[in-house]
Protein backbone atom coordinates (compact mmCIF):
# COMPACT_ATOMS: atom_id res chain seq x y z
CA UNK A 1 118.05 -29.68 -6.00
CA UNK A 2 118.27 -25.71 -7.15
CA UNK A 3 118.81 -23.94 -3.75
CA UNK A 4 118.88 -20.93 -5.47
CA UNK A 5 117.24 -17.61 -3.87
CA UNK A 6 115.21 -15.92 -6.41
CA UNK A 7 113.39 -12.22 -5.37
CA UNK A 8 110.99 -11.03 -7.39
CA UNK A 9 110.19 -6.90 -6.83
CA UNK A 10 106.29 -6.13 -8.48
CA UNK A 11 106.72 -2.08 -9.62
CA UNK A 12 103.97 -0.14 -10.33
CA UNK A 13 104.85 2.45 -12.61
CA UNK A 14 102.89 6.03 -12.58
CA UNK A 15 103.24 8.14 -9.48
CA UNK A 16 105.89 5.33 -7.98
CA UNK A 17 108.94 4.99 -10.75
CA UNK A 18 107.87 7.77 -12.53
CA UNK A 19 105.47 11.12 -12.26
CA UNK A 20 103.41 12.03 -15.55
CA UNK A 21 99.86 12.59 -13.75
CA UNK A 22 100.95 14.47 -10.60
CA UNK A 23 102.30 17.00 -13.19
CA UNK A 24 99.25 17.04 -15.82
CA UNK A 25 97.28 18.01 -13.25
CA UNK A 26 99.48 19.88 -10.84
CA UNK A 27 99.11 18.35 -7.60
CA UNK A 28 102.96 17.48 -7.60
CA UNK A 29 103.14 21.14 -7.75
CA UNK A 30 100.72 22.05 -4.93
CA UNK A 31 102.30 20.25 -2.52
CA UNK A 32 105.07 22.18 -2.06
CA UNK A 33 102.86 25.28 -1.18
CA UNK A 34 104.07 27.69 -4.10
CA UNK A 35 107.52 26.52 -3.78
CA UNK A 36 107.15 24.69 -7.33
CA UNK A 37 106.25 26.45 -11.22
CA UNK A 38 102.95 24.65 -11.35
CA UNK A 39 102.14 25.40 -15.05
CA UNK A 40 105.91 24.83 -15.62
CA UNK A 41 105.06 20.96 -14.27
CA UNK A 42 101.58 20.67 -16.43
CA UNK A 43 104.14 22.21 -19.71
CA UNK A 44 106.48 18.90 -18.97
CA UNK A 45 103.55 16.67 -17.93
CA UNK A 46 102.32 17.53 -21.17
CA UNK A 47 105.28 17.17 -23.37
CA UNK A 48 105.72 13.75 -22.50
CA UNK A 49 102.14 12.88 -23.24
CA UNK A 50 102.88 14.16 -26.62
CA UNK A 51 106.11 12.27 -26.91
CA UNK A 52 104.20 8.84 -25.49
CA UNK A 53 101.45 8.89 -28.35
CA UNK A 54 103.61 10.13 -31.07
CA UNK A 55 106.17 7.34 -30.58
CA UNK A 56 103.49 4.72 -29.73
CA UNK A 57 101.57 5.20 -33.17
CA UNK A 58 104.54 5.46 -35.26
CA UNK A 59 106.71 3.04 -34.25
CA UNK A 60 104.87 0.62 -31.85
CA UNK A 61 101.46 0.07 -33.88
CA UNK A 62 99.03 1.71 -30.83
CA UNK A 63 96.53 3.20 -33.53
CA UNK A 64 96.25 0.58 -35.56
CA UNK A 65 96.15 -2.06 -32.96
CA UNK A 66 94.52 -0.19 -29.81
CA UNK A 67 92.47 2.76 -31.06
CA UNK A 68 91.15 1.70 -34.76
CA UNK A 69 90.56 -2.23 -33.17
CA UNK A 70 89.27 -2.95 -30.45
CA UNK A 71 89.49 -5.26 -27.93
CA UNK A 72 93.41 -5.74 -28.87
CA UNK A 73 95.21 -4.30 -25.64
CA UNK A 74 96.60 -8.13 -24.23
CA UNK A 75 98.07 -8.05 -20.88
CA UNK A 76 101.70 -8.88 -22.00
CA UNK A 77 103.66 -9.46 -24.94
CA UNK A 78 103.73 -13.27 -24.96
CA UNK A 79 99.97 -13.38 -24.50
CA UNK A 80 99.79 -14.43 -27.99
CA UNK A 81 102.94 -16.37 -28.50
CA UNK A 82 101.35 -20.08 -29.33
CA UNK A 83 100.26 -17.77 -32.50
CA UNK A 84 103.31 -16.88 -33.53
CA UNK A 85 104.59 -19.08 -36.45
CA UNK A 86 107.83 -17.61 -36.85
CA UNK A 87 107.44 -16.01 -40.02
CA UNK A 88 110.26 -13.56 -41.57
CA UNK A 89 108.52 -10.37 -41.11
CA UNK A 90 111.36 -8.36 -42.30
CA UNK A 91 109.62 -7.61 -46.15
CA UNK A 92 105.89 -8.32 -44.00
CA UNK A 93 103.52 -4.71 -44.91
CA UNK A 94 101.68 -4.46 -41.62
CA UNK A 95 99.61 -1.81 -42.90
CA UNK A 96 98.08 -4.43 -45.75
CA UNK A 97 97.83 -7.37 -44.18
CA UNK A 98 94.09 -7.20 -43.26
CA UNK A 99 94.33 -7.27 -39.30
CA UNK A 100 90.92 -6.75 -37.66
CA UNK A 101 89.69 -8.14 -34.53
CA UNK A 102 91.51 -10.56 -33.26
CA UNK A 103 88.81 -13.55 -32.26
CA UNK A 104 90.26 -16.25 -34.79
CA UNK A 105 93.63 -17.80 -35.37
CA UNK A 106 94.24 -15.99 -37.68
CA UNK A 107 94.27 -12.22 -36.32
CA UNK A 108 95.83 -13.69 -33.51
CA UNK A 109 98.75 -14.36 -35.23
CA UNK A 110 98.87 -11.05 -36.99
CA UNK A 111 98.94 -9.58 -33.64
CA UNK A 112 101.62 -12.03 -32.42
CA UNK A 113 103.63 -10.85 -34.92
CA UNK A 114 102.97 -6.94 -34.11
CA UNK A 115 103.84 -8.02 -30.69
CA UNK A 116 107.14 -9.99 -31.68
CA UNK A 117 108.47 -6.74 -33.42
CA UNK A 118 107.55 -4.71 -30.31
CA UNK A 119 109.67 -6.81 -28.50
CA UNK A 120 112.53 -6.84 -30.97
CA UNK A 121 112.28 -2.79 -30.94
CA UNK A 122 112.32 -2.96 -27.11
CA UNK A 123 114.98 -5.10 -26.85
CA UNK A 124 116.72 -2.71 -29.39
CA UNK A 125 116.18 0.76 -27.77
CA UNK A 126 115.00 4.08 -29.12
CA UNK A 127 118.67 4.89 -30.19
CA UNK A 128 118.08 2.82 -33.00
CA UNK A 129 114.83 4.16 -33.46
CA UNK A 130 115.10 7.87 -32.90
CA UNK A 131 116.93 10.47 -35.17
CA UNK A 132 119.14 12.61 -33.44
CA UNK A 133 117.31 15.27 -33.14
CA UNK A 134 114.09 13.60 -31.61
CA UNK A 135 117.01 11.68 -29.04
CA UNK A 136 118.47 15.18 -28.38
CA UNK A 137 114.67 16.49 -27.62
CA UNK A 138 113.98 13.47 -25.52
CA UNK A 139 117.47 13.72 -23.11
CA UNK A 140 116.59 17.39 -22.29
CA UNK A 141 113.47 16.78 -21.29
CA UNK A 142 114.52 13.93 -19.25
CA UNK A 143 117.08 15.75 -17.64
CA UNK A 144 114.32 19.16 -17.16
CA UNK A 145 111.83 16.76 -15.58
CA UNK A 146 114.38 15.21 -13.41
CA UNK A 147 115.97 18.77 -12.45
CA UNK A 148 112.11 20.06 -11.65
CA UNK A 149 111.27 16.68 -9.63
CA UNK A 150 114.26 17.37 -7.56
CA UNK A 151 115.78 13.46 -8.76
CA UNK A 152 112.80 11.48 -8.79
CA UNK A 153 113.41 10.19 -12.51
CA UNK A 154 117.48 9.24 -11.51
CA UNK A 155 116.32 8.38 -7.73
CA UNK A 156 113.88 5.15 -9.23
CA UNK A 157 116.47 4.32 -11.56
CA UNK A 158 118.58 4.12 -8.52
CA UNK A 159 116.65 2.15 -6.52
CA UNK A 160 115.78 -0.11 -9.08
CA UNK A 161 120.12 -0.82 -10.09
CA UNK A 162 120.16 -1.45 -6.44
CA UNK A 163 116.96 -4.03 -6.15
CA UNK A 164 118.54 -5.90 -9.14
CA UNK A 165 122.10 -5.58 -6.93
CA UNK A 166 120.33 -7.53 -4.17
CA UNK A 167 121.96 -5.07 -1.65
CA UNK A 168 125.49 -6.94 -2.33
CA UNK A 169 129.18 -5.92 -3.61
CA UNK A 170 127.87 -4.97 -6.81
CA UNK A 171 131.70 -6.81 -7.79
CA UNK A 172 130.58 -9.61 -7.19
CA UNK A 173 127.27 -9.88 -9.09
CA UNK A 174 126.94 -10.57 -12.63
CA UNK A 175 126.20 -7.37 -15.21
CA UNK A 176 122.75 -6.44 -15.22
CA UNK A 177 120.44 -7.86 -18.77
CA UNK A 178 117.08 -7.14 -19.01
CA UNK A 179 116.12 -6.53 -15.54
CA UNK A 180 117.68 -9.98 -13.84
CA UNK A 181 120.63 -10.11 -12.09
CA UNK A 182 122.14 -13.43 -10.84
CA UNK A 183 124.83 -12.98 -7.56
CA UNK A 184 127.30 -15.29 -8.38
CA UNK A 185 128.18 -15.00 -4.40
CA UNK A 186 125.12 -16.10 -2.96
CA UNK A 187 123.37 -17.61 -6.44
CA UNK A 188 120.60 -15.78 -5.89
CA UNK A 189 118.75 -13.86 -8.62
CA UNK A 190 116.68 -10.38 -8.50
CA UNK A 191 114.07 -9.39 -10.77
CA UNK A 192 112.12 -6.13 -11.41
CA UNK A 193 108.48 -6.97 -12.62
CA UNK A 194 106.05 -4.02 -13.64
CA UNK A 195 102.54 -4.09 -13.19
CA UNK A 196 100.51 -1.07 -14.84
CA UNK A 197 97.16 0.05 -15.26
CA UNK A 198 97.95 1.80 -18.09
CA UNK A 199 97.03 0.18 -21.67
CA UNK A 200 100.16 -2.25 -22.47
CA UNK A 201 101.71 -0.03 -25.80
CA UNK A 202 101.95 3.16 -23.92
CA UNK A 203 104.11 1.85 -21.21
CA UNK A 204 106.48 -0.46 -22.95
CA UNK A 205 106.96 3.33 -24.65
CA UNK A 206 106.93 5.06 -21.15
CA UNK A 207 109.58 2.25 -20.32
CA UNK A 208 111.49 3.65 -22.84
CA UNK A 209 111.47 7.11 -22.48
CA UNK A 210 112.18 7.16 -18.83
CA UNK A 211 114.87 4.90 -19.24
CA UNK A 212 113.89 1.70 -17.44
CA UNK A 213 114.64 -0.68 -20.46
CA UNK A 214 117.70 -2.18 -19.40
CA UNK A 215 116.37 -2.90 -15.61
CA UNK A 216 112.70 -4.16 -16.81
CA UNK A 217 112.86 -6.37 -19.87
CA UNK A 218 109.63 -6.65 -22.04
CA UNK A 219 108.61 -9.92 -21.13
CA UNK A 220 108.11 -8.77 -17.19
CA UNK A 221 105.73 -5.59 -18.11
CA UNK A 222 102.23 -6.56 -17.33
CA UNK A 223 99.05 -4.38 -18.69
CA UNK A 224 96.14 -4.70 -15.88
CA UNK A 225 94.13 -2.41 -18.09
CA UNK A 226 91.48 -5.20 -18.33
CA UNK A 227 92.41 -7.95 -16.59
CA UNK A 228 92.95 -6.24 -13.16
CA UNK A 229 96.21 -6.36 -10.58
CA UNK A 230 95.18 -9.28 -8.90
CA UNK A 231 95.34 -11.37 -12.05
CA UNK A 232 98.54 -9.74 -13.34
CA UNK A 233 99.98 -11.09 -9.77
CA UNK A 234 98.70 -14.78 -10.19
CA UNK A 235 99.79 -15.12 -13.51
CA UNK A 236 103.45 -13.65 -12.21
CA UNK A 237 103.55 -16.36 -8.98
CA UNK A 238 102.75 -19.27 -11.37
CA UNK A 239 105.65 -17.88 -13.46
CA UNK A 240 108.12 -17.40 -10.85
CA UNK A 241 107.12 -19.53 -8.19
CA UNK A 242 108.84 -22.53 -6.44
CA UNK A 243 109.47 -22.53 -2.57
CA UNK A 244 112.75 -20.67 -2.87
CA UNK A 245 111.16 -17.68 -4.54
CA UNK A 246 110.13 -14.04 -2.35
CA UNK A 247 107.51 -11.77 -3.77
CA UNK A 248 107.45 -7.85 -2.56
CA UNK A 249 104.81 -5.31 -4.00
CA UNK A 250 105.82 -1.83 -4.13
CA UNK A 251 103.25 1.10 -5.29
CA UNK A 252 101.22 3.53 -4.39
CA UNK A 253 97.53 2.55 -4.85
CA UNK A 254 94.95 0.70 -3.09
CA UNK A 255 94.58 -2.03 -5.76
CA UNK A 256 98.30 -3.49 -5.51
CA UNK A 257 97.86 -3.12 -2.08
CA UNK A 258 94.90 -5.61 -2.20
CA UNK A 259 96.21 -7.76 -4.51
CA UNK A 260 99.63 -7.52 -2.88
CA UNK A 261 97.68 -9.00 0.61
CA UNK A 262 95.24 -11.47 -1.51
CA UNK A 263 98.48 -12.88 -2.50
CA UNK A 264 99.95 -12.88 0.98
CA UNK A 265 102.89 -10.86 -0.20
CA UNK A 266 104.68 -7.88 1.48
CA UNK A 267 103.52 -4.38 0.31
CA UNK A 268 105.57 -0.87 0.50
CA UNK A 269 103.56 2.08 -0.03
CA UNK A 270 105.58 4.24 -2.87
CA UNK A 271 107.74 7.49 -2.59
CA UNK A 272 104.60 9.43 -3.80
CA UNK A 273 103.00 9.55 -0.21
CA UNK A 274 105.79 10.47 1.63
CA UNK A 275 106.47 12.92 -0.98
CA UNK A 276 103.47 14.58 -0.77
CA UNK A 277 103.06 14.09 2.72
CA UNK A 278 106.69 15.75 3.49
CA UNK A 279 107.75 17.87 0.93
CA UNK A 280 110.70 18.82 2.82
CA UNK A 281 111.83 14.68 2.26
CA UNK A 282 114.60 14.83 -0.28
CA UNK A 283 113.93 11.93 -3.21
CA UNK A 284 116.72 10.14 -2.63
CA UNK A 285 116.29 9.89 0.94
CA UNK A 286 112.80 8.60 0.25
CA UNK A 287 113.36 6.12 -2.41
CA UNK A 288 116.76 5.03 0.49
CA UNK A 289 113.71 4.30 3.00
CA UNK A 290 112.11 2.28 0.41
CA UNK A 291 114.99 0.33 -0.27
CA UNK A 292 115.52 -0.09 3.30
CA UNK A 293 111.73 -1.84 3.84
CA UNK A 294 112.30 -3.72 0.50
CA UNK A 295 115.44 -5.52 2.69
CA UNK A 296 113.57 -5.68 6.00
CA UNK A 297 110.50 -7.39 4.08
CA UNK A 298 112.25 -10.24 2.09
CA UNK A 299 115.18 -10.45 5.10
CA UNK A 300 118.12 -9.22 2.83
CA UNK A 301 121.18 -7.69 4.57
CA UNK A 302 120.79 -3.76 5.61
């Protein structure tokens, strides 16, 4: 019988992990009562907009799949797998291959194999996608946004290392791949699992660019864009589940609240509100507390 301990952490992504809307439209800003630039927040907000769509339509198919067809965002990657035949797609011309809605087999399969290289380019990370330049462009503005959010960015990354540590002698637990870690100590495993209601393309790329790649693998990013949180969760308990395995939701909105308690499953309320609520908080002290409840709700040492 497999004993083994398996916790499973549910992110959402915008205004919890990382801050893109709270800049656009400057409330980040306005709560710290004049204390922040906030048209130097809206400049970044917007910036990485720009960066989002420009690498999402040239290298991750979003206007040909997404905005010229519709009906193509899928909830996850492997939606389409079964469709996927294996071809060699490395001489395959995606831009004459006649994709267009995909209600038969056979557009199915043409977007299984737009999502296969997504994967393989996820997998691969934008170093080997990027120029120099572009990378050079995108670590500044990592580290301005960072320096301007006072650590948020570097705090979730944190947190996130630390959920995938299981709280243990990180000597003792195996090197983190794709957002699982096993603890050889304990044999228990720790997985980060993100649940968006953003459109699926876009945040694979927002994985990217804020540098959560190597603790959230492709397969465990989840689209509710259409589908809804609640369904994103079911689908991730029939994945995961067996009576050794501990589900915690962590975010910042009312829906994966409610589908965190339709599920019967532990939800933390995101840095954002105590952020906003205490502007005084440091981030790292907040995103501490919220490792602290993560513990106290699926009974891991403290």
């Amino acid at each position: 019988m497999n004993n083994q301990i398996t916790n499973v952490y549910i992110w959402d992504m915008d205004e919890t992990l990382i801050l893109l809307k709270s800049l656009l439209n400057g409330s980040y800003a306005e709560a710290f009562a004049g204390l922040k630039d906030a048209q130097k927040g809206v400049e970044i907000g917007k910036m990485w907009e720009k960066h989002i769509l420009q690498i999402s339509d040239d290298f991750f198919f979003y206007e040909q799949v997404c905005l010229e067809i519709e009906n193509c965002n899928k909830p996850f990657l492997e939606a389409l797998s079964k469709y996927d035949d294996g071809q060699d797609l490395s001489d395959y011309d995606f831009n004459q291959d006649g994709f267009s809605p995909p209600h038969d087999d056979l557009n199915k399969r043409k977007l299984a194999y737009r999502h296969r290289v997504i994967a393989n380019k996820y997998k691969q990370g934008l170093h080997n996608i990027l120029d120099q330049e572009m990378m050079d462009v995108w670590d500044a503005l990592y580290k301005m946004t960072d320096e301007y959010t006072d650590g948020w960015l570097s705090s979730a990354r944190a947190l996130l290392e630390q959920c995938l540590a299981g709280n243990e002698d990180p000597t003792i637990c195996n090197t983190i791949a794709g957002g699982v870690v096993r603890s050889n100590a304990t044999g228990s495993r720790h997985i980060n699992v993100l649940v968006t209601s953003g459109s699926l393309i876009p945040s694979l790329v927002k994985c990217l660019l804020f540098r959560l790649d190597n603790l959230i693998s492709h397969e465990n990013v989840y689209s509710s864009w259409d589908v809804g949180k609640l369904q994103c969760f079911q689908w991730i308990k029939e994945r995961f589940d067996n009576r050794n395995t501990r589900f915690c939701a962590i975010g910042d909105g009312w829906e994966e609240c409610e589908a965190a308690q339709a599920m019967n499953w532990p939800f933390i309320k995101e840095v954002a509100e105590m952020q906003l609520g205490q502007v005084l908080l440091n981030n790292c002290l907040s995103f501490m507390l919220v490792q602290t409840q993560i513990c106290r709700c699926l009974k891991l040492d403290v």
